[in-house]
Protein backbone atom coordinates (compact mmCIF):
# COMPACT_ATOMS: atom_id res chain seq x y z
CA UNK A 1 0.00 0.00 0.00
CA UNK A 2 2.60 2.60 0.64
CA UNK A 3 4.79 1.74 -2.26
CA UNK A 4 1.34 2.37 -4.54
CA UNK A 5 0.94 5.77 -2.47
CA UNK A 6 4.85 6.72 -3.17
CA UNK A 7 4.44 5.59 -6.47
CA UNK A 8 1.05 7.92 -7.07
CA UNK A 9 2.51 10.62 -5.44
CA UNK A 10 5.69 10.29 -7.97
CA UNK A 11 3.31 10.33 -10.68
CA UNK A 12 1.23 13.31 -9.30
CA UNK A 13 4.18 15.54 -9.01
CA UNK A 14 5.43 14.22 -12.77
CA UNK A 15 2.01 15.28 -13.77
CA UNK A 16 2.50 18.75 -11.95
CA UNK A 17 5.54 18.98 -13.70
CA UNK A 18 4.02 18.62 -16.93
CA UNK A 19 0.51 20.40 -16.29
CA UNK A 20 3.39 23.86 -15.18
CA UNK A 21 5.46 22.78 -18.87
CA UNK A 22 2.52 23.02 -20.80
CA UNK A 23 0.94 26.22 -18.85
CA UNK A 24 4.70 27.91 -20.07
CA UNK A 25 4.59 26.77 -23.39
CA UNK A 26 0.83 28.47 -23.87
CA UNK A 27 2.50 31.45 -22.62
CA UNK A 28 5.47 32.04 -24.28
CA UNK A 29 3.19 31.04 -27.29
CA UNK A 30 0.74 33.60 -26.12
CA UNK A 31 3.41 36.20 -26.22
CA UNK A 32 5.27 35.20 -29.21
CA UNK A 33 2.04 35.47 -31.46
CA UNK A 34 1.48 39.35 -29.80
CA UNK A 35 4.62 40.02 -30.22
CA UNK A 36 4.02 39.08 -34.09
CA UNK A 37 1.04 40.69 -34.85
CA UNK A 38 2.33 44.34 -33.45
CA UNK A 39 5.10 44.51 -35.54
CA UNK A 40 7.72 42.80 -33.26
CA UNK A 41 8.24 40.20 -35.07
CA UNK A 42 11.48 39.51 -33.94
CA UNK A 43 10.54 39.21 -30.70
CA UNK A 44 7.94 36.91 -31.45
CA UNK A 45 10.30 34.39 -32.94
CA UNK A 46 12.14 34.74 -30.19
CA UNK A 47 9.39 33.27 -27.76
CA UNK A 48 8.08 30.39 -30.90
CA UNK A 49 11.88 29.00 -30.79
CA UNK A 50 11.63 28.61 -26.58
CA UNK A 51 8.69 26.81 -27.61
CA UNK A 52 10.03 24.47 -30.07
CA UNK A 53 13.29 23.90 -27.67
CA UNK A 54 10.60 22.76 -25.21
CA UNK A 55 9.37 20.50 -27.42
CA UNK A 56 12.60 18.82 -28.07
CA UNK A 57 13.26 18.87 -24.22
CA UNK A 58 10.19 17.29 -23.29
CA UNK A 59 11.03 14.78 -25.52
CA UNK A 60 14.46 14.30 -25.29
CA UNK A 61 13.66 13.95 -21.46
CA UNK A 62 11.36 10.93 -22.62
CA UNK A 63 13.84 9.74 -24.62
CA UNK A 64 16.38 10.17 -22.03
CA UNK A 65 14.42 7.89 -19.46
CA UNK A 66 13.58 5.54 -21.98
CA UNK A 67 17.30 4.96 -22.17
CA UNK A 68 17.15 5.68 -25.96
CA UNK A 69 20.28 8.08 -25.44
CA UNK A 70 21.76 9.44 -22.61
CA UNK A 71 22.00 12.86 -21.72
CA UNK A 72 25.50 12.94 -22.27
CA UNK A 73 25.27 12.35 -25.85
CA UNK A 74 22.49 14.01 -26.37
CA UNK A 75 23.23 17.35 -24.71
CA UNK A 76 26.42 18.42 -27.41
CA UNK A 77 24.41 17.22 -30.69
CA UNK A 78 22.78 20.34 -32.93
CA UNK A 79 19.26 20.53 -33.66
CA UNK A 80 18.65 18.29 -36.82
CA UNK A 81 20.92 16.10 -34.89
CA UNK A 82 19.03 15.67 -32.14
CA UNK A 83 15.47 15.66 -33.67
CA UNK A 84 17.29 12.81 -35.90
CA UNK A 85 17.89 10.89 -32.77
CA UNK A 86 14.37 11.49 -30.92
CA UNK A 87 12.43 11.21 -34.00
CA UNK A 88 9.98 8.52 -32.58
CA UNK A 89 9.01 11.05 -29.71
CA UNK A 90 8.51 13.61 -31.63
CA UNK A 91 5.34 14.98 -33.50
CA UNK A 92 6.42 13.97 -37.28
CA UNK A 93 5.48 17.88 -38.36
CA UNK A 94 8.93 18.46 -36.91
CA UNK A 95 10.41 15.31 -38.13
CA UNK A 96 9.38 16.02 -41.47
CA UNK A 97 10.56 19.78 -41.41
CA UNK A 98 13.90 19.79 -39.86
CA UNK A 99 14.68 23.28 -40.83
CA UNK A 100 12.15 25.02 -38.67
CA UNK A 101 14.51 25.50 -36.04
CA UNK A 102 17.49 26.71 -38.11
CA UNK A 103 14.35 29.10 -39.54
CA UNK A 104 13.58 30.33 -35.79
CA UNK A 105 17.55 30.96 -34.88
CA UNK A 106 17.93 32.72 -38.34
CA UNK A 107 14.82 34.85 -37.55
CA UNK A 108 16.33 35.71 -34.10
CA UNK A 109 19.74 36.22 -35.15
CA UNK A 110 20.25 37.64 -39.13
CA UNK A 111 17.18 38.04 -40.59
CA UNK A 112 15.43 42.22 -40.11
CA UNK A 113 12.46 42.83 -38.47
CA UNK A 114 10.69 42.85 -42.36
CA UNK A 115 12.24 39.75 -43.15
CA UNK A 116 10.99 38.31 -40.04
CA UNK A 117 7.26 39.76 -40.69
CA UNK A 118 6.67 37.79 -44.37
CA UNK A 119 7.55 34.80 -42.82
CA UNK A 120 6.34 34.84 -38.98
CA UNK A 121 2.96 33.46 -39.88
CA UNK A 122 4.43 30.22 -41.85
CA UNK A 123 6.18 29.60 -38.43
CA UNK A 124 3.18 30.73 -35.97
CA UNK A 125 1.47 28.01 -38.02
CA UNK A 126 4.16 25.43 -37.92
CA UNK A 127 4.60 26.13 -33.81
CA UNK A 128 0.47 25.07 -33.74
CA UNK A 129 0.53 22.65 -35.76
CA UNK A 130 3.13 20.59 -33.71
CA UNK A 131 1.07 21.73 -30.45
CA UNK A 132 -1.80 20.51 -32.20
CA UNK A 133 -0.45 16.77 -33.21
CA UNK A 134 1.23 17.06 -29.61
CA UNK A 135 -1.73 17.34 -28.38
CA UNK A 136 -3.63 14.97 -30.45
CA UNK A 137 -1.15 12.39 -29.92
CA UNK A 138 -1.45 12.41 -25.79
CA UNK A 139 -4.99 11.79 -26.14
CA UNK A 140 -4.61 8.65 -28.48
CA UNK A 141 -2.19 7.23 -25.59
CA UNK A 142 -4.91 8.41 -23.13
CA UNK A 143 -7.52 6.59 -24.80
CA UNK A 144 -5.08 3.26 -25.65
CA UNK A 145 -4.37 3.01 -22.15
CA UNK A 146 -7.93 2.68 -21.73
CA UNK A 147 -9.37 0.78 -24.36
CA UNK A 148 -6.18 -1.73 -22.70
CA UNK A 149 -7.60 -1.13 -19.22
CA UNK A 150 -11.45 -2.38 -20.55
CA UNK A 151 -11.00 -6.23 -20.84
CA UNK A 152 -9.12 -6.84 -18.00
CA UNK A 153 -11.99 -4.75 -16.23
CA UNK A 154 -14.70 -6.70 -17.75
CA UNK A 155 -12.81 -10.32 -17.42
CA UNK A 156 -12.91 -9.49 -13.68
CA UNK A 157 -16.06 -8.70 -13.37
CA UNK A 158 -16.68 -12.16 -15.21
């Protein structure tokens, strides 16, 4: 009983953890898009690329406990690199558009505030549409855990 109650209370802190990560994303997505749409655009990639390095975090940190790759050789890769070597935690819109990062760090670092303007929406939409499949995807495990959980309810029952 009190290893279930440790283990639930692991679980329910995890869950915290991820409830606060998502609660930050929304925000910095929040800001990025005002940022965008009042001519800062800049700014605004600056907040969509802390949202995509989340992304890659939180799965990188799935990865990581997985014991897909260590941290160790994880931490020194470059983007591609690592989205290359998480690939199967990651939403496939970033799989199957590497560039988007080097796209965010080219926004923040080279390209003008004009530049930045004709392409912010491209990337606003890219940043949702991986929060989006992100968000789709959770739910499908939510409801495959329990469609699993259903016949072993029902067999007990019987």
């Amino acid at each position: 009983m009190r290893k279930q109650a440790k283990v639930n209370k692991l679980q329910q802190g995890t869950q915290q953890q991820r409830n606060q990560a998502r609660k930050d994303s929304l925000s910095e997505l929040t800001k990025g898009v005002l940022l965008g749409s009042h001519d800062t655009a800049i700014g605004g990639f600056v907040y969509l690329r802390r949202v995509f390095e989340k992304l890659i975090k939180q799965a990188a940190d799935h990865a990581i406990s997985d014991g897909v790759i260590s941290e160790d050789e994880f931490t020194p890769l470059r983007m591609n690199e690592k989205i290359s070597a998480i690939r199967e935690y990651l939403p496939s819109f970033i799989v199957e558009h590497p560039k988007l990062y080097s796209l965010l760090s080219k926004g923040v670092h080279e390209l003008t505030e004009d530049e930045c303007s004709r392409v912010f929406d491209v990337i606003k939409m890219s940043i949702e549409m991986i929060l989006e499949q992100k968000l789709e995807d959770r739910n499908r495990e939510k409801r495959l855990a329990e469609a699993k959980k259903q016949p072993q309810k029902t067999l007990q029952k019987h």
